[in-house]
C-alpha atoms as a PDB file:
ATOM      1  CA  UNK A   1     -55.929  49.474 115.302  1.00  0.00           C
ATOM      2  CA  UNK A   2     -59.714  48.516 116.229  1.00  0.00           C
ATOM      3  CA  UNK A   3     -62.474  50.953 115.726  1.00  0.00           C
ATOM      4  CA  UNK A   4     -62.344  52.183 119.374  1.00  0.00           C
ATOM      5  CA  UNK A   5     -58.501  52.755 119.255  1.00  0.00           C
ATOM      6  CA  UNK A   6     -58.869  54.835 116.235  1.00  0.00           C
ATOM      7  CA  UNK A   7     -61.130  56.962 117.380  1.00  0.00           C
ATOM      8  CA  UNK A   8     -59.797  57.145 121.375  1.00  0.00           C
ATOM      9  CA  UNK A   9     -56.416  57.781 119.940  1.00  0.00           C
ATOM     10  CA  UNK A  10     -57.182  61.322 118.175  1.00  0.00           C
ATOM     11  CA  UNK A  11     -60.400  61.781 120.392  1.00  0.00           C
ATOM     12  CA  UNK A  12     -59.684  65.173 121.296  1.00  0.00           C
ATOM     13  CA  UNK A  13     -58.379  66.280 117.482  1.00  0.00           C
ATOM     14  CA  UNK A  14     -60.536  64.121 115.359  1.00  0.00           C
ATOM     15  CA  UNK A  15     -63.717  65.286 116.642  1.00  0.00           C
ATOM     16  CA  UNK A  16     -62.651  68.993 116.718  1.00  0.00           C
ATOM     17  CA  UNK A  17     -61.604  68.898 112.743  1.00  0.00           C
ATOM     18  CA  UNK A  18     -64.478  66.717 112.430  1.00  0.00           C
ATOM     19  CA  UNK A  19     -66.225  69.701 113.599  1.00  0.00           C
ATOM     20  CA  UNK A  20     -64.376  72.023 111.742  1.00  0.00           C
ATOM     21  CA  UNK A  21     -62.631  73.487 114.782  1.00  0.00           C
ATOM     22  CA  UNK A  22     -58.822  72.854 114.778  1.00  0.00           C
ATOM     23  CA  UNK A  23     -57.008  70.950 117.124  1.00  0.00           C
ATOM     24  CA  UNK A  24     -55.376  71.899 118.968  1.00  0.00           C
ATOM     25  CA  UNK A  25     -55.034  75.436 119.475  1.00  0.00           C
ATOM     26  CA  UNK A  26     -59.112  76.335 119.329  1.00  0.00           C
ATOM     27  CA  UNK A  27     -61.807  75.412 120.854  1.00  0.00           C
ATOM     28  CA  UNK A  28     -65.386  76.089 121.256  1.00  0.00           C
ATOM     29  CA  UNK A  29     -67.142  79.389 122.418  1.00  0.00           C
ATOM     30  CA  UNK A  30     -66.984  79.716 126.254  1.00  0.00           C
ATOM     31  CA  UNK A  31     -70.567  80.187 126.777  1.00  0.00           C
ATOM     32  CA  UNK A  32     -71.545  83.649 124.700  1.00  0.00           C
ATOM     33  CA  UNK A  33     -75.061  84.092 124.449  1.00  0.00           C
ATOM     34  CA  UNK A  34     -78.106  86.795 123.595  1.00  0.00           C
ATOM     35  CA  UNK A  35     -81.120  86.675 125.266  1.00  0.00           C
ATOM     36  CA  UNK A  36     -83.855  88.009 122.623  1.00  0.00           C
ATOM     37  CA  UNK A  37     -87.042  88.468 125.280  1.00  0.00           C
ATOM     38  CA  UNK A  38     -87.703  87.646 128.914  1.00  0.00           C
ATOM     39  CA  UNK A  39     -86.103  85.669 131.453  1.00  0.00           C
ATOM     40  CA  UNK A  40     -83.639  83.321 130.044  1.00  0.00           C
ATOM     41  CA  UNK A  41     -85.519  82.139 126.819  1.00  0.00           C
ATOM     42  CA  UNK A  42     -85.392  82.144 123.850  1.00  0.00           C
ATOM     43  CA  UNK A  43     -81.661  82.294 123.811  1.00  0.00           C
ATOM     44  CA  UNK A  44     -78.956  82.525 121.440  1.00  0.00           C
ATOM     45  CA  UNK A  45     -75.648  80.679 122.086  1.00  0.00           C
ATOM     46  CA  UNK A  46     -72.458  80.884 119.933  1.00  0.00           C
ATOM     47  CA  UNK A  47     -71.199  77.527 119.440  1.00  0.00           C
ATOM     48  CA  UNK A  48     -68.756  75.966 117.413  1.00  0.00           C
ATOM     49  CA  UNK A  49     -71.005  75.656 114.596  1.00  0.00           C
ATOM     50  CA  UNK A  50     -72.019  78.979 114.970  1.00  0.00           C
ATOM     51  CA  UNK A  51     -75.203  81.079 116.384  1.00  0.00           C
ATOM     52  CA  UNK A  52     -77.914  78.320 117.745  1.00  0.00           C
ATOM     53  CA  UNK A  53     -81.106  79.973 118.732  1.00  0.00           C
ATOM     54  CA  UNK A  54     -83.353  77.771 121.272  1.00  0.00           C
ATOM     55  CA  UNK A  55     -86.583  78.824 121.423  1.00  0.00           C
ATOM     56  CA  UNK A  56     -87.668  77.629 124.931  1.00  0.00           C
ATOM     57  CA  UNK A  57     -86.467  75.865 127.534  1.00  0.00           C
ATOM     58  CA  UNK A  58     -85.658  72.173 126.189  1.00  0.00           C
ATOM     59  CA  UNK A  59     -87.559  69.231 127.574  1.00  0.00           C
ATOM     60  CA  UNK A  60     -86.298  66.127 124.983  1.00  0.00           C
ATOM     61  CA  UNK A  61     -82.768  66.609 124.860  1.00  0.00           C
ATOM     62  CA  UNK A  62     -80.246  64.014 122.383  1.00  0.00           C
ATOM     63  CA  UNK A  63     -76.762  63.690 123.149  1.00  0.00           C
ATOM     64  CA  UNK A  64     -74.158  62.589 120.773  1.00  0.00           C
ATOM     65  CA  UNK A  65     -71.016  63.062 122.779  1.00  0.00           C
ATOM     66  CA  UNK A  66     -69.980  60.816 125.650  1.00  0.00           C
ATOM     67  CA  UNK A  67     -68.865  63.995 127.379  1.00  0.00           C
ATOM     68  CA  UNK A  68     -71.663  66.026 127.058  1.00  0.00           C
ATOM     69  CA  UNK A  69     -74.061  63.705 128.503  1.00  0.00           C
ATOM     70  CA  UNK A  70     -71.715  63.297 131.251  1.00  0.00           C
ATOM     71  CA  UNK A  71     -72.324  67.677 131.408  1.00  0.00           C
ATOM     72  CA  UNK A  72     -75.429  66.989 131.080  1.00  0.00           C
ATOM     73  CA  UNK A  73     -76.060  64.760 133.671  1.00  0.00           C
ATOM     74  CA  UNK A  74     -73.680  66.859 136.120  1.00  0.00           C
ATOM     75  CA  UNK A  75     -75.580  69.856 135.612  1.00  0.00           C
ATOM     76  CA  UNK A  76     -78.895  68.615 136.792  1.00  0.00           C
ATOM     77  CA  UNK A  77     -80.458  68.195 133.110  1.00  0.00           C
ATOM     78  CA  UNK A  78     -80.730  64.394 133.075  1.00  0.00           C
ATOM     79  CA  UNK A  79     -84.046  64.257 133.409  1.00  0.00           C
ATOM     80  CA  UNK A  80     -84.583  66.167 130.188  1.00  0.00           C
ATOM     81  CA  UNK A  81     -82.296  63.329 127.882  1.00  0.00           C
ATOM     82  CA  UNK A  82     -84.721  61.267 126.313  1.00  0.00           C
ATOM     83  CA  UNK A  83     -81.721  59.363 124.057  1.00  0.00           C
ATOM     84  CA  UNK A  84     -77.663  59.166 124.091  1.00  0.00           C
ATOM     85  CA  UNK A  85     -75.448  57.526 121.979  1.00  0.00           C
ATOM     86  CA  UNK A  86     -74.001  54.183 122.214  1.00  0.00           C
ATOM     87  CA  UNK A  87     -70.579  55.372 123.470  1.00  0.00           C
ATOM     88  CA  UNK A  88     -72.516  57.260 126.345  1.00  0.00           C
ATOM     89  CA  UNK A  89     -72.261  54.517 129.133  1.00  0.00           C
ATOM     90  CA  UNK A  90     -72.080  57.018 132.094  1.00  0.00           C
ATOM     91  CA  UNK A  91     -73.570  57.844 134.219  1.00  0.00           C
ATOM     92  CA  UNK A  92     -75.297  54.052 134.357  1.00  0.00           C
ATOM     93  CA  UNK A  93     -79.057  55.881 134.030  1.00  0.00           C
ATOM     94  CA  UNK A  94     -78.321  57.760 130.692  1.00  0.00           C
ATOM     95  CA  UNK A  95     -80.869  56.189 128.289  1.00  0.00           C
ATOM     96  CA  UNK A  96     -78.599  54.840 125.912  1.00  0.00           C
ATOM     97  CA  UNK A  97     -79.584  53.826 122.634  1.00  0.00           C
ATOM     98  CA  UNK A  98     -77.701  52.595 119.016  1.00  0.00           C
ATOM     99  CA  UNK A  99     -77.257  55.942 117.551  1.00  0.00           C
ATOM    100  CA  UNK A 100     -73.676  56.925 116.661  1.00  0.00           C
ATOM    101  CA  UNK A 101     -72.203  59.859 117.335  1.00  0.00           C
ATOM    102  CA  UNK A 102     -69.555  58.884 114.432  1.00  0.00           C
ATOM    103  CA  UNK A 103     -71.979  58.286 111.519  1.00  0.00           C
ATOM    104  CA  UNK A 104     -75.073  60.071 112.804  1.00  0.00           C
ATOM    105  CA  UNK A 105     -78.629  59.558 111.232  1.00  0.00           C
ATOM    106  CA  UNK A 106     -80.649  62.019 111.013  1.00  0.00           C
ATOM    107  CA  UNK A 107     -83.841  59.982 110.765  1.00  0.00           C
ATOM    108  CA  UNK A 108     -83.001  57.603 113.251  1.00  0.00           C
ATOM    109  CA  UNK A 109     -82.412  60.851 115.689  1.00  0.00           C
ATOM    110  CA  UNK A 110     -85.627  62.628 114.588  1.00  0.00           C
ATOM    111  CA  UNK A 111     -87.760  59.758 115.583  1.00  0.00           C
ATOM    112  CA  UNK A 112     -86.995  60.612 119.656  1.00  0.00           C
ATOM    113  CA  UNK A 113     -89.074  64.249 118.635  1.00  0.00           C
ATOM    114  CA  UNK A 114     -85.904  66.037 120.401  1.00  0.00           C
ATOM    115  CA  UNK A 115     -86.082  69.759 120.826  1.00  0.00           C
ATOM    116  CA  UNK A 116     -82.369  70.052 120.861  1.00  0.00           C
ATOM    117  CA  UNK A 117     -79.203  67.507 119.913  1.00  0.00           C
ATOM    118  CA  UNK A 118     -75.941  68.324 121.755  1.00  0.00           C
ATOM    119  CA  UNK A 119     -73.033  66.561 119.776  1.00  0.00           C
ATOM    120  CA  UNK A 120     -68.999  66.562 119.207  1.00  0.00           C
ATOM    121  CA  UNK A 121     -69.074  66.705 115.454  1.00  0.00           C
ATOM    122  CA  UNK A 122     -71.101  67.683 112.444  1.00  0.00           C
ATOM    123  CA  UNK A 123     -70.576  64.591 110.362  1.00  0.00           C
ATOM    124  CA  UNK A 124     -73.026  63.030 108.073  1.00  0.00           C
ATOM    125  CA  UNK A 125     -75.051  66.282 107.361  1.00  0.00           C
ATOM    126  CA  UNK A 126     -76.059  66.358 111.071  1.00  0.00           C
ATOM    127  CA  UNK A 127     -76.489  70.335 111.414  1.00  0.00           C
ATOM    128  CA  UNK A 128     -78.380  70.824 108.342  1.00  0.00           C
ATOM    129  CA  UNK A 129     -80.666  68.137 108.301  1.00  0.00           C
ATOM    130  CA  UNK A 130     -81.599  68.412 111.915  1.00  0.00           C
ATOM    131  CA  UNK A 131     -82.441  72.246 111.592  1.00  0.00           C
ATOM    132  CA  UNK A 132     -84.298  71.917 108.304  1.00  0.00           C
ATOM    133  CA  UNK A 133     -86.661  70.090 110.805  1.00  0.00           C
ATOM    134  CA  UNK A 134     -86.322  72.859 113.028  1.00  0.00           C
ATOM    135  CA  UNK A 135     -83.873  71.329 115.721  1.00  0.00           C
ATOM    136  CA  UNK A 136     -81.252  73.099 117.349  1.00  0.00           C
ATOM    137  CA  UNK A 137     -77.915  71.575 117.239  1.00  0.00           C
ATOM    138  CA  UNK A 138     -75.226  72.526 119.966  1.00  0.00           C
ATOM    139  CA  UNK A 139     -71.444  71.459 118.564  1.00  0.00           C
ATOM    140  CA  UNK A 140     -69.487  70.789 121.583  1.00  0.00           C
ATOM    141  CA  UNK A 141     -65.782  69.752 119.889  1.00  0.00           C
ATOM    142  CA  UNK A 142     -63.260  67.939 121.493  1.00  0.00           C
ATOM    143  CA  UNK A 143     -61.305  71.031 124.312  1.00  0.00           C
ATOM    144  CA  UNK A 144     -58.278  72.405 123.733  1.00  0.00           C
ATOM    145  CA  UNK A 145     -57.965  73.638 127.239  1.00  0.00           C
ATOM    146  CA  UNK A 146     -59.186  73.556 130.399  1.00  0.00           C
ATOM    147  CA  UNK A 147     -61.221  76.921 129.985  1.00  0.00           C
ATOM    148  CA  UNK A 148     -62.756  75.926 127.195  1.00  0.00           C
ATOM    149  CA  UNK A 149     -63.601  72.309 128.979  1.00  0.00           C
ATOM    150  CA  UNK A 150     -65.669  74.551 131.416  1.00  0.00           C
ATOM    151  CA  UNK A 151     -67.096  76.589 129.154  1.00  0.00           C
ATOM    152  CA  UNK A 152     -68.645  73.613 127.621  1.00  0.00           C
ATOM    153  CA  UNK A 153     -70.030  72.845 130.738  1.00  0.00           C
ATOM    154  CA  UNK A 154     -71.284  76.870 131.551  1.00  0.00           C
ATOM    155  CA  UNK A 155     -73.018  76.469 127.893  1.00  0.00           C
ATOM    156  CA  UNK A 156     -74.641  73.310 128.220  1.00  0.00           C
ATOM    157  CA  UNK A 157     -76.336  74.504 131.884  1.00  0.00           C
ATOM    158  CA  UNK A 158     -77.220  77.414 129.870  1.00  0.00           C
ATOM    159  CA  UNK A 159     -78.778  75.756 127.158  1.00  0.00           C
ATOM    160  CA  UNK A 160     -80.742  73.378 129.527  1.00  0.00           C
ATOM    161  CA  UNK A 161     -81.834  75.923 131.769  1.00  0.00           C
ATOM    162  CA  UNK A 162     -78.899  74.833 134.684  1.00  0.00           C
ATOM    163  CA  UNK A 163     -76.949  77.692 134.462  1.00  0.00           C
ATOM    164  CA  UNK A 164     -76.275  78.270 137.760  1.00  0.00           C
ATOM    165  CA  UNK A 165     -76.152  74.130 139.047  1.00  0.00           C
ATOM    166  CA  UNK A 166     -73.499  74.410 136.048  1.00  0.00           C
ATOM    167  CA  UNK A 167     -71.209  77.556 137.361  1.00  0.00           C
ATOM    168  CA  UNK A 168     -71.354  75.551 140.488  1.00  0.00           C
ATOM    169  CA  UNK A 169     -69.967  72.405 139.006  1.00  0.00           C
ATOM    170  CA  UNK A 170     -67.017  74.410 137.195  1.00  0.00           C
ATOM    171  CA  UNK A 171     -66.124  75.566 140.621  1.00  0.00           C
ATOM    172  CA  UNK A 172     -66.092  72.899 142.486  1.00  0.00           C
ATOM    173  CA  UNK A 173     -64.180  70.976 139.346  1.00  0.00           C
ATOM    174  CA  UNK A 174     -61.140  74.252 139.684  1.00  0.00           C
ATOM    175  CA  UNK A 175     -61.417  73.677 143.240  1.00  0.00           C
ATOM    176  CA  UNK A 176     -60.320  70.010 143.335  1.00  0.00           C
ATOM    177  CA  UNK A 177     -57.599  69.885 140.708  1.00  0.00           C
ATOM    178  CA  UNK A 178     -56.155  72.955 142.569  1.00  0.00           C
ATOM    179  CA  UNK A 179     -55.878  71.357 145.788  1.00  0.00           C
ATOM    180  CA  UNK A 180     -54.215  68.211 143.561  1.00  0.00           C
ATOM    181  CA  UNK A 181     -51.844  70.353 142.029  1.00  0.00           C
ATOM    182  CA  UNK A 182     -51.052  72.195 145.272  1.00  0.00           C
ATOM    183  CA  UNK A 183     -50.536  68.965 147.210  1.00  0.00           C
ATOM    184  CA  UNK A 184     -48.173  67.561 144.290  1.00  0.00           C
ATOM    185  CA  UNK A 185     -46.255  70.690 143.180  1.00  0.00           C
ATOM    186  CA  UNK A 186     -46.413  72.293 140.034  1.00  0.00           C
ATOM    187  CA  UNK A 187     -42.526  72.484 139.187  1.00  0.00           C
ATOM    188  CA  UNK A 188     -41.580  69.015 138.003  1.00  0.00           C
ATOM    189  CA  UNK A 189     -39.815  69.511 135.090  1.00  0.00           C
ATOM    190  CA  UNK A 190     -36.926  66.802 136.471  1.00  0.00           C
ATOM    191  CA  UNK A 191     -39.878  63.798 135.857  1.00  0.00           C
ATOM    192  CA  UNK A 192     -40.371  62.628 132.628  1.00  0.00           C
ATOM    193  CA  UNK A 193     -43.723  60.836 131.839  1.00  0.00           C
ATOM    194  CA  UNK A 194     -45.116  58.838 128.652  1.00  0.00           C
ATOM    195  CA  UNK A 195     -48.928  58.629 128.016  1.00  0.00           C
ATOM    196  CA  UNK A 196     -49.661  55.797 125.969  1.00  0.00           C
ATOM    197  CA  UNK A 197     -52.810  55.998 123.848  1.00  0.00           C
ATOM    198  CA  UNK A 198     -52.527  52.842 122.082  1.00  0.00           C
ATOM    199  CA  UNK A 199     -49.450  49.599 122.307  1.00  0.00           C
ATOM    200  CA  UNK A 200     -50.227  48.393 118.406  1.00  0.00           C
ATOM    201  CA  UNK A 201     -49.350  50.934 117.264  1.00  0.00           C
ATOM    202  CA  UNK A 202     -47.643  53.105 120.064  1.00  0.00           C
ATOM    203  CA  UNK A 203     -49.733  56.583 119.745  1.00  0.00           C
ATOM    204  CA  UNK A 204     -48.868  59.173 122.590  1.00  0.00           C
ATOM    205  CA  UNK A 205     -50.298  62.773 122.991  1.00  0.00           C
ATOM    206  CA  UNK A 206     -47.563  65.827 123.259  1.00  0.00           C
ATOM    207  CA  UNK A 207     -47.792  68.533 125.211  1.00  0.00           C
ATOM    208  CA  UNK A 208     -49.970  70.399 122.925  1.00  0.00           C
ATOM    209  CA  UNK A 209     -53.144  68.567 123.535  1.00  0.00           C
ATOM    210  CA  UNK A 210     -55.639  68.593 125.842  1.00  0.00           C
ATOM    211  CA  UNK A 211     -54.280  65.919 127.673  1.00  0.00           C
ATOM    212  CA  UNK A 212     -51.086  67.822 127.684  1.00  0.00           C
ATOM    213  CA  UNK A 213     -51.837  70.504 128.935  1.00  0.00           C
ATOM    214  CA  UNK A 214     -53.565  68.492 132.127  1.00  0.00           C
ATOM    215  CA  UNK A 215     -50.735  66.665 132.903  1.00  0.00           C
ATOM    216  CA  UNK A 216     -48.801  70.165 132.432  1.00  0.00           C
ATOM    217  CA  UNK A 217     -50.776  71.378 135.449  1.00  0.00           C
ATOM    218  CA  UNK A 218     -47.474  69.520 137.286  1.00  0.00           C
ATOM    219  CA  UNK A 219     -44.867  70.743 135.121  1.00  0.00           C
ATOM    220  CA  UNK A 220     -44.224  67.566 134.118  1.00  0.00           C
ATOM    221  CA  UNK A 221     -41.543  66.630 130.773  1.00  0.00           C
ATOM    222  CA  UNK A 222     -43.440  64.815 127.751  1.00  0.00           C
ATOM    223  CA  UNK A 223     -41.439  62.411 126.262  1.00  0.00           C
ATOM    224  CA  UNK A 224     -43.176  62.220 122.941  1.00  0.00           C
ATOM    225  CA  UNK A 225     -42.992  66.068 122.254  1.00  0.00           C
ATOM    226  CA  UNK A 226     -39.493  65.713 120.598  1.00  0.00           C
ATOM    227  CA  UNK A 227     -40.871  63.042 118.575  1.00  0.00           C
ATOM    228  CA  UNK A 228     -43.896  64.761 117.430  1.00  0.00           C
ATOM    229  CA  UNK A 229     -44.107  66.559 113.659  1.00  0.00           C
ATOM    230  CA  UNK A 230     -46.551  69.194 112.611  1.00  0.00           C
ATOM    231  CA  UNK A 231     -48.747  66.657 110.505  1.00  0.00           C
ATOM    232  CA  UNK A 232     -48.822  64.492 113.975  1.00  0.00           C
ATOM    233  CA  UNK A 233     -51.413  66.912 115.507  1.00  0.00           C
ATOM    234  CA  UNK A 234     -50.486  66.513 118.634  1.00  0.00           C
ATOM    235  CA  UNK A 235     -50.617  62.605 118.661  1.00  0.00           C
ATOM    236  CA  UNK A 236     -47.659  60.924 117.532  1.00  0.00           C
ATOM    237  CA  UNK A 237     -46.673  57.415 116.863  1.00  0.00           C
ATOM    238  CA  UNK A 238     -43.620  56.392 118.678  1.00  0.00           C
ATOM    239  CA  UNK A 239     -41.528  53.440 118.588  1.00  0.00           C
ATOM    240  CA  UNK A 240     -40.873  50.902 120.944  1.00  0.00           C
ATOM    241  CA  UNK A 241     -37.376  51.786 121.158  1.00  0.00           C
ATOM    242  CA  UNK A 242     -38.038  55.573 121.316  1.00  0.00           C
ATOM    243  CA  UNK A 243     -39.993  54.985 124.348  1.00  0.00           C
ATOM    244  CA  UNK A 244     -37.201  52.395 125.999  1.00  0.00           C
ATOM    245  CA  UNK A 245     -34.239  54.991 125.190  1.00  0.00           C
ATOM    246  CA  UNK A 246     -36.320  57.917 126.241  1.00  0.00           C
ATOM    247  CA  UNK A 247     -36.384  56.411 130.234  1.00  0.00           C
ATOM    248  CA  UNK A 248     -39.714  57.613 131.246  1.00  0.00           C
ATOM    249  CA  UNK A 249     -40.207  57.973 134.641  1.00  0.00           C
ATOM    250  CA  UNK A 250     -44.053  57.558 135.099  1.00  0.00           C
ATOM    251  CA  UNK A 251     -46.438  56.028 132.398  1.00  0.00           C
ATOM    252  CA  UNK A 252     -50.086  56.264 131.874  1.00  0.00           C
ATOM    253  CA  UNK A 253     -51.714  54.284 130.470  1.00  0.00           C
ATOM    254  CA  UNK A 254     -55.068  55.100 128.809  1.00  0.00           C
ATOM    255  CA  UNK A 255     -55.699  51.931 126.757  1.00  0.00           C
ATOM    256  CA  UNK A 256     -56.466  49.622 129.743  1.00  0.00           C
ATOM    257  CA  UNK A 257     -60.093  48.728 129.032  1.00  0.00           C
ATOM    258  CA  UNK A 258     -60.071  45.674 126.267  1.00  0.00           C
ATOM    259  CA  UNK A 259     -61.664  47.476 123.737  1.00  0.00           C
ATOM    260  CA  UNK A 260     -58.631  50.111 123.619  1.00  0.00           C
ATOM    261  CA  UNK A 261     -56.074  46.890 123.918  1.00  0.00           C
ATOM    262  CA  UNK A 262     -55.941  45.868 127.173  1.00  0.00           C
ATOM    263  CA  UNK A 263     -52.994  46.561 128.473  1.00  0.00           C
ATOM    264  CA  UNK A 264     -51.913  46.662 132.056  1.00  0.00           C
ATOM    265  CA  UNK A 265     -49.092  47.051 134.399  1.00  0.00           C
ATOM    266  CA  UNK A 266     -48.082  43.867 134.474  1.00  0.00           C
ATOM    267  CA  UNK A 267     -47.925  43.554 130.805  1.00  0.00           C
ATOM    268  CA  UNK A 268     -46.145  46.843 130.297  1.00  0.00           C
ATOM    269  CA  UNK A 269     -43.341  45.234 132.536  1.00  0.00           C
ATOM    270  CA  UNK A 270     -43.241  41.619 129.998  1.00  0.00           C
ATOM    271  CA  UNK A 271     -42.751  43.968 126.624  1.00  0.00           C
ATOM    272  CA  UNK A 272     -39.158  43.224 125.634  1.00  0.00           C
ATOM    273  CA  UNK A 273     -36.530  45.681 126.894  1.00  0.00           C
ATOM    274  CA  UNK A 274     -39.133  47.572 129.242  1.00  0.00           C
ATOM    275  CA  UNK A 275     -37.770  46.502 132.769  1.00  0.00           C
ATOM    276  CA  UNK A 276     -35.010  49.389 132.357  1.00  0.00           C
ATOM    277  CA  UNK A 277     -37.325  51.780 131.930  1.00  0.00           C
ATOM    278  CA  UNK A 278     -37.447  53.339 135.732  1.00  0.00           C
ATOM    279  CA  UNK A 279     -41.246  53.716 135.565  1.00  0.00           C
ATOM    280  CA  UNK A 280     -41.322  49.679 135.007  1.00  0.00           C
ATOM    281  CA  UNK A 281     -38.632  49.242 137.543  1.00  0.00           C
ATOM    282  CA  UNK A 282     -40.266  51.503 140.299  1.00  0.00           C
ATOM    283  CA  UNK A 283     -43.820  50.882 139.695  1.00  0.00           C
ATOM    284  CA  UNK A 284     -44.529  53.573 138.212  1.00  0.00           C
ATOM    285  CA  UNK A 285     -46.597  52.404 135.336  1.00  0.00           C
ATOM    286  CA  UNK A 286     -50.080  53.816 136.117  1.00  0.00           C
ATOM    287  CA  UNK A 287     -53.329  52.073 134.953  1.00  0.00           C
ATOM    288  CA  UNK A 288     -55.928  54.790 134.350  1.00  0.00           C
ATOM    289  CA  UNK A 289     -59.530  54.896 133.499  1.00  0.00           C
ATOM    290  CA  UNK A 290     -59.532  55.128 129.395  1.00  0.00           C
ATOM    291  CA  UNK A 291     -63.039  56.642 129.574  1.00  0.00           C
ATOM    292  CA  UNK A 292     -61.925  59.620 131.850  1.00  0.00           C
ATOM    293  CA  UNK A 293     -58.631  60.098 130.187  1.00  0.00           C
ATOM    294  CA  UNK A 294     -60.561  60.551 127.383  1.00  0.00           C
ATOM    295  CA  UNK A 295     -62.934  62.737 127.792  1.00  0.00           C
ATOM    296  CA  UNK A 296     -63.235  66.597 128.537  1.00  0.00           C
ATOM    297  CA  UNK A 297     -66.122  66.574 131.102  1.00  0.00           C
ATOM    298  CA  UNK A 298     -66.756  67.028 135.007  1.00  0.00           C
ATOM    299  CA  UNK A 299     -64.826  63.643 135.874  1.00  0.00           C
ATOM    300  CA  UNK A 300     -61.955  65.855 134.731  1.00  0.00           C
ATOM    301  CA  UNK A 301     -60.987  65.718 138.573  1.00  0.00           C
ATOM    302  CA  UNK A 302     -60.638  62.215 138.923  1.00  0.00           C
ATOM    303  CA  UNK A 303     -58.221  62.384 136.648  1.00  0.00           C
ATOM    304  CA  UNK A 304     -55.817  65.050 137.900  1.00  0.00           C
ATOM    305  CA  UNK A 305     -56.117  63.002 141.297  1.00  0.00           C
ATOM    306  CA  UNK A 306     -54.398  60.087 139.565  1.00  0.00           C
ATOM    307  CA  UNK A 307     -51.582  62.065 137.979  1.00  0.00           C
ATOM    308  CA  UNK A 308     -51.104  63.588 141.231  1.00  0.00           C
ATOM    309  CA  UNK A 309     -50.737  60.604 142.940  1.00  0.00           C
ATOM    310  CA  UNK A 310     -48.272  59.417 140.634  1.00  0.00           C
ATOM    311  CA  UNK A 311     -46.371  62.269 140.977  1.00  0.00           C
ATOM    312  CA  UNK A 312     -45.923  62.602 145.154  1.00  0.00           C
ATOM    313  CA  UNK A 313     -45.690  58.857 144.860  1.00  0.00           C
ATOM    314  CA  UNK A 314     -43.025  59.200 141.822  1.00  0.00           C
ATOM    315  CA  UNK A 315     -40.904  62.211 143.984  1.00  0.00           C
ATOM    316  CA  UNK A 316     -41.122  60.379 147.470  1.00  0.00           C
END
C-alpha cells in the first residue's frame, strides 16, 4: 500500500490514536471553553489534548490537518493562516507549504512565528515543543460522529474569533444533509453497500466509523461489518471473494484519485468475477471524491449528496 493509502485507509482512526483519542467511539471536546477576562479573549478551550489557553485573538494561524484548514477557511479565518501542510490542497488559496502533518517539525513550524497551530495529531513531540515556545496547540482528531465533526468546526470559529460565521456554517451543513436524507429515505436496510478504501489490499470501513455512521444517515446495510474483528478498528481488510459473494448493491469508491490507486468504474467492472455483483451490473459503482470522503469538515455535504443520489437512483 503507498504512503497515501496507508494513511487514507485508517484516516479517521489513525489520527485519533495518534492523538491519543480512541477510535472510534470518542472524539474531541464539542467546543467547551472559559473565558478568563473581557469579551471573548483570552480563552480557554478543552481540546483533545486537553485545556489550551489563547491569549488573544490569533493573527498567524498553522494548520496541520487537511480538515481543519478546510474549517478554517469556511469559517471566515483564512486570512489569519500564514502556513498549511502539504496535504492541505483546498481550498486552492490556502498557503501551502512542505510541513507534514505526519512527522511534524517543530523548528520548521516555529520559523512562520505562529500564535497558534491547529493539528490532527500530537506526533513527533508537537504539543510540548510548540508550547515550551509558548504556542498554543489545538488537537482536532479524526470525528467519531457527526456532532463531534461540528463541534470541531464551533471550536475552531471560537478559537479564531468566528464563532458565530462558524454556528452558521454547522447549520447550514445539518440543513443540507437533512434535506438529502429526507429526499432519499432513511429506512434502507433492504440495500446493501461496500465502501472501498483501498483495491491492493481491499480495506473497507464498518459501520462503526465515521464514515459509517454517514452513510447510516440512510439506513443503509454494510457489508464489511460481519467481516470486521475487534483489532480491525473499524477498517477491515476484505477479500475479493468476500466482496463478490456478499452481492453489494451500491459501491463507493473512495480510492479514485491515483495517489489512493486509481480505480474507477470501469475498472471495478474488469476485476475478475465482479460483473455479478448487482452494483457492477446496474451501475451502481459510484466514483467519489477521495479527499471529501475522507475528511470530517464542512464539504461533509457534498458528500451525503452523493450517497443520496446513489440511493434514489439505486431504489428507482
Amino acid at each position: 500500500m503507498n504512503v497515501r493509502v496507508a494513511a487514507g485507509v485508517l484516516i479517521f482512526a489513525a489520527s485519533a490514536l495518534l492523538a491519543g483519542c480512541g477510535s472510534p467511539g470518542t472524539s474531541s471536546s464539542a467546543g467547551t471553553s472559559a473565558s478568563t477576562g473581557a469579551g471573548p479573549y483570552p480563552l480557554t478551550l478543552s481540546a483533545a489534548n486537553g485545556a489550551v489557553a489563547i491569549k488573544a485573538r490569533p493573527g498567524r494561524i498553522i494548520s496541520l490537518s487537511p480538515t481543519a484548514t478546510e474549517d478554517l477557511y469556511a469559517v471566515g479565518a483564512g486570512h489569519q493562516v500564514v502556513a498549511v501542510d502539504s496535504d492541505s490542497d483546498y481550498p486552492k488559496n490556502a498557503p501551502v507549504t512542505s510541513l507534514s502533518a505526519l512527522t511534524p517539525n517543530v523548528e520548521a513550524i516555529a520559523k512562520y512565528r505562529p500564535d497558534l497551530v491547529i493539528a490532527s495529531q500530537g506526533t513527533g513531540g508537537l504539543v510540548p515543543g510548540l508550547t515550551k515556545l509558548g504556542v498554543p496547540v489545538l488537537i482536532e482528531p479524526a470525528a467519531a460522529t457527526l456532532a463531534s465533526a461540528y463541534g470541531q468546526i464551533d471550536q475552531i470559529g471560537q478559537a479564531t474569533g468566528h464563532l458565530a460565521a462558524a454556528q452558521r456554517t454547522v447549520a447550514s451543513m445539518r440543513s443540507q444533509i437533512a434535506a438529502d436524507v429526507r429526499r432519499a429515505g432513511s429506512g434502507h436496510k433492504d440495500l446493501t453497500y461496500y465502501w472501498e478504501l483501498s483495491a491492493s489490499p481491499y480495506y473497507s470501513a464498518a459501520s462503526q466509523t465515521f464514515i459509517g455512521q454517514v452513510v447510516g444517515l440512510f439506513g443503509l446495510t454494510n457489508i464489511a461489518d460481519t467481516a470486521n474483528k475487534a483489532s480491525d478498528g473499524g477498517y477491515p481488510e476484505l477479500t475479493e471473494e468476500y466482496i463478490v459473494t456478499a452481492r453489494p448493491e451500491i459501491i463507493f469508491l473512495a480510492d479514485n484519485q491515483a495517489a489512493d490507486g486509481g480505480q474507477t468504474p470501469a475498472i471495478v467492472a474488469r476485476r475478475a468475477g465482479w460483473t455479478a455483483i448487482p452494483a457492477v451490473k446496474d451501475d451502481e459503482v459510484i466514483g467519489l471524491n477521495d479527499d471529501i470522503a475522507s475528511r470530517w469538515g464542512p464539504r461533509l455535504p457534498q458528500l451525503v449528496a452523493a450517497i443520496a443520489q446513489a440511493v434514489v437512483r439505486a431504489k428507482a
